[in-house]
C-alpha atoms as a PDB file:
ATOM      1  CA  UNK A   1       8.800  17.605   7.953  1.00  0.00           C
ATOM      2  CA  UNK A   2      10.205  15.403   4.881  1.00  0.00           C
ATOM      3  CA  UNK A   3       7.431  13.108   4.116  1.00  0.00           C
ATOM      4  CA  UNK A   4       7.419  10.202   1.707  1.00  0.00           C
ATOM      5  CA  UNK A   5       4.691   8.552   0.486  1.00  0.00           C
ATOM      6  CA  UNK A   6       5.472   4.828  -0.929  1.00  0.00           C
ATOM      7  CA  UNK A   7       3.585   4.332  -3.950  1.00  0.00           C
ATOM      8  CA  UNK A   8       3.103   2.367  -7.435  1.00  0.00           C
ATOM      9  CA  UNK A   9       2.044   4.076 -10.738  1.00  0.00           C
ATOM     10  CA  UNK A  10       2.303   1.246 -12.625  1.00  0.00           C
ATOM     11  CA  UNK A  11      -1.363   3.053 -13.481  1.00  0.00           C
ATOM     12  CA  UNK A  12      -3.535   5.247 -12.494  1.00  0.00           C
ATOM     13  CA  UNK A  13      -6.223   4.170  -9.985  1.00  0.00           C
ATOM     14  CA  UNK A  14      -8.115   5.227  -7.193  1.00  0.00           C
ATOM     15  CA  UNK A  15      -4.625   4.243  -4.637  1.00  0.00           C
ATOM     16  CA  UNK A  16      -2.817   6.027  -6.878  1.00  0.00           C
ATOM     17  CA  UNK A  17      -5.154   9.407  -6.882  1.00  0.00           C
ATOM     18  CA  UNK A  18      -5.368   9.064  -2.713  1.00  0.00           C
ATOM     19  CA  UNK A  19      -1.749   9.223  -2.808  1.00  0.00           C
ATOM     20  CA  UNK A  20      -2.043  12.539  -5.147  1.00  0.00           C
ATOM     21  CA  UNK A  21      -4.660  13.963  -2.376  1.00  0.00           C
ATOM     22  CA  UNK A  22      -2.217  13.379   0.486  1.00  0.00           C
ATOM     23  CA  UNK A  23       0.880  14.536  -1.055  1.00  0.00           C
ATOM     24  CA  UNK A  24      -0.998  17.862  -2.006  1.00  0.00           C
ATOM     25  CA  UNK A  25      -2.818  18.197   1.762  1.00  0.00           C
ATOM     26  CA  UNK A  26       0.378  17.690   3.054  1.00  0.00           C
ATOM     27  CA  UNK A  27       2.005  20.162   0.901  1.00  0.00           C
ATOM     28  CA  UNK A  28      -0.593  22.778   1.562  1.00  0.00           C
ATOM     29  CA  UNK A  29       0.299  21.986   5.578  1.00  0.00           C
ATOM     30  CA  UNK A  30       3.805  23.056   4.815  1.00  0.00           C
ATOM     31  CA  UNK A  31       5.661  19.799   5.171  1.00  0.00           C
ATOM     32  CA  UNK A  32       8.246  18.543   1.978  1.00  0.00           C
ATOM     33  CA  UNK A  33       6.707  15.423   0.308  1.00  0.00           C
ATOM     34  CA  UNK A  34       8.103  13.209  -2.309  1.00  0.00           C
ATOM     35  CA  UNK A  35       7.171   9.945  -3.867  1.00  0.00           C
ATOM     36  CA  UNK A  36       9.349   6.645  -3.079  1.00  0.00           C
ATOM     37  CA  UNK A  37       8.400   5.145  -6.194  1.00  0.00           C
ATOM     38  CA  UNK A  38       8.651   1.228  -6.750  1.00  0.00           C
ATOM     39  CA  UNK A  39       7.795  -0.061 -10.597  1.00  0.00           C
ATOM     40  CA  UNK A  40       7.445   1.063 -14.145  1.00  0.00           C
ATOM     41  CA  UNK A  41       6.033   4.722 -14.193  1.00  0.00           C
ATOM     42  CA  UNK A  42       3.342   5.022 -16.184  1.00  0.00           C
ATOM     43  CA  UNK A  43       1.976   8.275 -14.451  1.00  0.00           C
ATOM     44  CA  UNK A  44       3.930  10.569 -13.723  1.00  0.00           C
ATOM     45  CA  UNK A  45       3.046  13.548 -10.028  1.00  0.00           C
ATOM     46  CA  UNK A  46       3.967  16.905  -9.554  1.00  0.00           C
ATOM     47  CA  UNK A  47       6.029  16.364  -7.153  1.00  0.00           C
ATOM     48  CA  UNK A  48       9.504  14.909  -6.967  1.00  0.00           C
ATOM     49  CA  UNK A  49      10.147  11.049  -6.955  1.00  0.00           C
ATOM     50  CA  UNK A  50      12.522   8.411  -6.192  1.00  0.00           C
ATOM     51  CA  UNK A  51      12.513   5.350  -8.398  1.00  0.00           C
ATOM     52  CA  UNK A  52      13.364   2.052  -7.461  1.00  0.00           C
ATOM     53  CA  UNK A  53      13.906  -0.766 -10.059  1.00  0.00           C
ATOM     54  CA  UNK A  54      11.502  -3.770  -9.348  1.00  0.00           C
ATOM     55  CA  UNK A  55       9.623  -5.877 -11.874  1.00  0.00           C
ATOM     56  CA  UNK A  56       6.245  -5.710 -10.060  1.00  0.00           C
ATOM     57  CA  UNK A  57       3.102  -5.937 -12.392  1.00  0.00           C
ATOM     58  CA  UNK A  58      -0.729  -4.751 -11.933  1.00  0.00           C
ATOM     59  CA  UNK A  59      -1.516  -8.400 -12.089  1.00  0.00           C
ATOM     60  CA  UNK A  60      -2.460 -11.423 -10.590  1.00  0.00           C
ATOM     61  CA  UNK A  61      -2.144 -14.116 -12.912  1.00  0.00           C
ATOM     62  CA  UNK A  62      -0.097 -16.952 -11.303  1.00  0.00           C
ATOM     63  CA  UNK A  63       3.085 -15.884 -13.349  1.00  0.00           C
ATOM     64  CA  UNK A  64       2.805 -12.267 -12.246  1.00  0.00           C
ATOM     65  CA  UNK A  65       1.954 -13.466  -8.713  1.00  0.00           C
ATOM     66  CA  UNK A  66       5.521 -15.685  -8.416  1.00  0.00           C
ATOM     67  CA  UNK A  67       7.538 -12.616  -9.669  1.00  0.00           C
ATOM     68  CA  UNK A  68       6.127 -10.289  -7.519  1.00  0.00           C
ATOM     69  CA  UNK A  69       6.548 -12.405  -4.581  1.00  0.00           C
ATOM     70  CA  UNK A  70      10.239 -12.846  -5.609  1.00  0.00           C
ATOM     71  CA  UNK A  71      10.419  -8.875  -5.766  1.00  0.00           C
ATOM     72  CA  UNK A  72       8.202  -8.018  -2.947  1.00  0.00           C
ATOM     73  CA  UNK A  73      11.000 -10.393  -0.790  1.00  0.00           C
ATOM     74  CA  UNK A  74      13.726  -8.094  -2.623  1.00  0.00           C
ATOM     75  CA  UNK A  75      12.394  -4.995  -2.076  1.00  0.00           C
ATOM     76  CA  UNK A  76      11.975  -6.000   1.848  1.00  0.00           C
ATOM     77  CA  UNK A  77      15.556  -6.322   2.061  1.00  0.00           C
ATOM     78  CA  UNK A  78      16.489  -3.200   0.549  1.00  0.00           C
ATOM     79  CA  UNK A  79      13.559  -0.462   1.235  1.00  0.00           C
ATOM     80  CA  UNK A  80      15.681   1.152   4.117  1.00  0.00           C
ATOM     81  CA  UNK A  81      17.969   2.745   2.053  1.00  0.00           C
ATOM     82  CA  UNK A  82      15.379   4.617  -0.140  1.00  0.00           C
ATOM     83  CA  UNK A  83      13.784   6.196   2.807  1.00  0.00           C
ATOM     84  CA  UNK A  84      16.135   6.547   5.417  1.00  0.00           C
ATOM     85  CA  UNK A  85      16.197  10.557   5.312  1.00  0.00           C
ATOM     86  CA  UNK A  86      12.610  11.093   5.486  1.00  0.00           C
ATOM     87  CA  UNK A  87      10.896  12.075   8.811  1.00  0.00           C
ATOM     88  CA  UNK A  88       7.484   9.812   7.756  1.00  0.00           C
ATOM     89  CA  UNK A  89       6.700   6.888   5.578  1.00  0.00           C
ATOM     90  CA  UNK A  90       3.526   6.239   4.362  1.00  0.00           C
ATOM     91  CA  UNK A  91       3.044   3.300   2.583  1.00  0.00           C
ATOM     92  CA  UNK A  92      -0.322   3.561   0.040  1.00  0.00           C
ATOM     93  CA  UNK A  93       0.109   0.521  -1.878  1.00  0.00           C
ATOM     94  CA  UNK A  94       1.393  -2.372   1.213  1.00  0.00           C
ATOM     95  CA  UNK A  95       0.686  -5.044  -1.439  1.00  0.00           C
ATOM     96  CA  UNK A  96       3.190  -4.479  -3.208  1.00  0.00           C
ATOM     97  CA  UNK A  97       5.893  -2.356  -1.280  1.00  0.00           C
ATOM     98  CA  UNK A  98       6.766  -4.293   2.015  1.00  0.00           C
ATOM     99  CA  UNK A  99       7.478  -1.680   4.610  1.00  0.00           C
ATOM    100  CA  UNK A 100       5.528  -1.351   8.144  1.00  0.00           C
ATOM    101  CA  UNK A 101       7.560   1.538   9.888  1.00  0.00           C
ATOM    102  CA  UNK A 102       4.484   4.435   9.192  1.00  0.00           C
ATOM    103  CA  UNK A 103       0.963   4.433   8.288  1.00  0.00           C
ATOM    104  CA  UNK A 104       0.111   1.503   6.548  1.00  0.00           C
ATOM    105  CA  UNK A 105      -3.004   3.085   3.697  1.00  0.00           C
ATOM    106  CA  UNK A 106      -5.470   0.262   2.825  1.00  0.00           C
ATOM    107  CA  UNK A 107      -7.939   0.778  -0.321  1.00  0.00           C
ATOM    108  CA  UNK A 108     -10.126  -2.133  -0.150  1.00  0.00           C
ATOM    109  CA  UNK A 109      -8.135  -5.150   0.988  1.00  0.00           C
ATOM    110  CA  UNK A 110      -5.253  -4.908  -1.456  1.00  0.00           C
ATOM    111  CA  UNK A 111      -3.076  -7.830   0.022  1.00  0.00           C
ATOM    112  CA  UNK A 112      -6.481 -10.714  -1.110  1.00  0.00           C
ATOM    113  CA  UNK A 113      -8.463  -7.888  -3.171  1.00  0.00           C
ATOM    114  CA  UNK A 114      -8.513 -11.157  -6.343  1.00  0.00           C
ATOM    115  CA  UNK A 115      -9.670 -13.940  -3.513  1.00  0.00           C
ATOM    116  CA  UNK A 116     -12.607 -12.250  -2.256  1.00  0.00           C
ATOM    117  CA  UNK A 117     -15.823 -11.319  -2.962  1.00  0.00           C
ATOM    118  CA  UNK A 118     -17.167  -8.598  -1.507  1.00  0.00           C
ATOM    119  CA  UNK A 119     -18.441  -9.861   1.328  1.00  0.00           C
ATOM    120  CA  UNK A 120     -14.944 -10.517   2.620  1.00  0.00           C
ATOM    121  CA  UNK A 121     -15.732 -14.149   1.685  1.00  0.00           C
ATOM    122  CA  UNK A 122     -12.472 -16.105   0.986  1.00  0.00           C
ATOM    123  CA  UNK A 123     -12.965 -18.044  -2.507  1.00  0.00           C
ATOM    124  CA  UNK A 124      -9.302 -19.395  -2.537  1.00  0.00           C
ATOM    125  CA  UNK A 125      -8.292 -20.727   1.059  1.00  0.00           C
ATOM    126  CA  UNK A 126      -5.054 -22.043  -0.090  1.00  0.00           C
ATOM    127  CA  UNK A 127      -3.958 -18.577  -1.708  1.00  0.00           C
ATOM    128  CA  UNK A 128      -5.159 -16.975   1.587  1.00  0.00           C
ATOM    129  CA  UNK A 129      -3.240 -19.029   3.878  1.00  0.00           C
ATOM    130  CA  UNK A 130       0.002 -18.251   1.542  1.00  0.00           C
ATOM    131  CA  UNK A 131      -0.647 -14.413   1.179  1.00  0.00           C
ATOM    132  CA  UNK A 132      -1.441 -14.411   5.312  1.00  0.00           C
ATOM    133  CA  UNK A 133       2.206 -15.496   5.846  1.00  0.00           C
ATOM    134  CA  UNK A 134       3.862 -13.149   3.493  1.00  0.00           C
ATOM    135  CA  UNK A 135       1.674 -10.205   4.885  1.00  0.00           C
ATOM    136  CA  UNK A 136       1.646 -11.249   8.447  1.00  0.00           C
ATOM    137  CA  UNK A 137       4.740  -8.376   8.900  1.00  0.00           C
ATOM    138  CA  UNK A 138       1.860  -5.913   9.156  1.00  0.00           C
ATOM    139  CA  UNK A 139       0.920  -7.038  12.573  1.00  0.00           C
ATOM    140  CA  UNK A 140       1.135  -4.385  14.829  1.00  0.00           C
ATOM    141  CA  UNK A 141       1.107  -1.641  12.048  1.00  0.00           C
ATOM    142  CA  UNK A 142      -0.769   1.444  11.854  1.00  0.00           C
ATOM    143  CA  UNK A 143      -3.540   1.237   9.381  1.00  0.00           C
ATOM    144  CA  UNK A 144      -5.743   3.623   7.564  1.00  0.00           C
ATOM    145  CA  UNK A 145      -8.433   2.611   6.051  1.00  0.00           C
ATOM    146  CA  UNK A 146     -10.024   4.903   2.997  1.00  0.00           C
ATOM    147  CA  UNK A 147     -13.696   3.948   4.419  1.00  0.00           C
ATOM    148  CA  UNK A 148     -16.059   2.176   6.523  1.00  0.00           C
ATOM    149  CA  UNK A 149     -16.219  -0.382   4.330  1.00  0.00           C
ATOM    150  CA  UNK A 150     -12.693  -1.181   4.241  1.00  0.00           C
ATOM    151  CA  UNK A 151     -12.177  -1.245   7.725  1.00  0.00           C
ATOM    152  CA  UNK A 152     -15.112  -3.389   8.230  1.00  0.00           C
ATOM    153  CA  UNK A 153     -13.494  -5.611   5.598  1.00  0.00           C
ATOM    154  CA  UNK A 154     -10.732  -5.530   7.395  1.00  0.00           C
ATOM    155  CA  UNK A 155     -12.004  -5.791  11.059  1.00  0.00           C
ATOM    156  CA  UNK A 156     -13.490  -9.639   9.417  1.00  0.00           C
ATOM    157  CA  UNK A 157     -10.135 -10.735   7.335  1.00  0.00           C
ATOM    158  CA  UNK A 158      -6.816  -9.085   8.745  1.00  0.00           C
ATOM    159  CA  UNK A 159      -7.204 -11.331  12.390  1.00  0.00           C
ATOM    160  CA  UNK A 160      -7.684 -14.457  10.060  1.00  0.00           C
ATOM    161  CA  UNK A 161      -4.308 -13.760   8.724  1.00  0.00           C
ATOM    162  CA  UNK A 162      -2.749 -12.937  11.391  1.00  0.00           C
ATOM    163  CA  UNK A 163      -2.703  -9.129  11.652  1.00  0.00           C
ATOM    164  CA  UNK A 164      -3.888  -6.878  14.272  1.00  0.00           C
ATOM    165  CA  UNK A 165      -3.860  -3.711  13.824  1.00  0.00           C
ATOM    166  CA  UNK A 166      -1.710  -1.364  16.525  1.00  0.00           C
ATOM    167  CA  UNK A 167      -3.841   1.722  15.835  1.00  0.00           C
ATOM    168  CA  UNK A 168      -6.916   2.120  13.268  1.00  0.00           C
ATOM    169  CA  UNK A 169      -8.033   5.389  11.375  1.00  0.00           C
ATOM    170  CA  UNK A 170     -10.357   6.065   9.083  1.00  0.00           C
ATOM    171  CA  UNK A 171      -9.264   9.112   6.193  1.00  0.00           C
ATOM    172  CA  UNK A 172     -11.167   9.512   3.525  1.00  0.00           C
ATOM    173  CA  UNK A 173     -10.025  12.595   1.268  1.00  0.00           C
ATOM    174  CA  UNK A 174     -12.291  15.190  -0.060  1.00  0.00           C
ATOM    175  CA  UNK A 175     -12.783  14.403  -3.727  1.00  0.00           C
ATOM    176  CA  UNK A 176     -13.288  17.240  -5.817  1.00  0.00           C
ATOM    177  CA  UNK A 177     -13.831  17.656  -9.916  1.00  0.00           C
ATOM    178  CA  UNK A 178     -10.591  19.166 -10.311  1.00  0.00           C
END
């Protein structure tokens, strides 16, 4: 199976090394994976990628936040074309690459991560109201969470904003000192 894995390496972070971990199980399981890549690569897998052209930035000051909405409703339009031969889509960074048609990976609660605490208290209501309408296209998605505590976090916020879930897992990869 042809699997792509939609991903950011804008830097190298803890989404970023998940998305290493699955691309190398799914290697050892015999399937073809390669990375649908969406930003300026700053790290670089071992395994092949696909870059698309979008100004996103590892940011959330206001400025960064207007262009990456502006992008992130770009990107929505065009996706389809990127990954239209693969078999599966899984999308490890949803915040940023707008696509709901595979397993949706959450790390935390990426989409609000900068208006929470972590409590899942909400410490910018008018921010959260926005980001629940822009995000709301991951009703009905299948999510999987990287821990407890994520879904948890998720089980209190995502119905606030609109999202339920179709199907829940939780996959936490084995972490090793390699």
């Amino acid at each position: 199976m042809r699997v792509c894995i939609l991903e950011e390496f804008t830097r190298l972070g803890g989404g970023q090394v998940y998305a290493m971990q699955m691309a190398e199980a799914l290697t050892e399981l015999g399937h073809s994976v390669e990375f649908v890549v969406v930003g300026n690569v700053k790290v670089k897998p071992k395994y092949p990628m696909r870059r698309i052209n979008v100004g996103f930035k590892a940011s959330y000051d206001p400025h960064s936040l207007l262009t990456n909405y502006i992008n992130h409703v770009r990107l929505r339009k065009s996706i389809g074309k990127y990954v239209e031969d693969c078999d599966l889509i899984i999308n490890n960074h949803p915040n940023y690459i707008p696509y709901n048609k595979g397993p949706v990976i959450m790390h935390g609660l990426s989409f609000i991560d900068f208006i929470i605490d972590e409590h899942g208290n909400v410490k910018n209501q008018t921010l959260f109201w926005v980001l629940s309408r822009l995000y709301r296209m991951y009703d009905g998605s299948f999510m999987v969470y990287n821990s407890r505590y994520t879904m948890n976090l998720a089980r209190k916020l995502l119905p606030k904003m609109g999202i339920t879930p179709k199907t829940e897992h939780i996959l936490s990869p084995h972490y090793t000192t390699q």
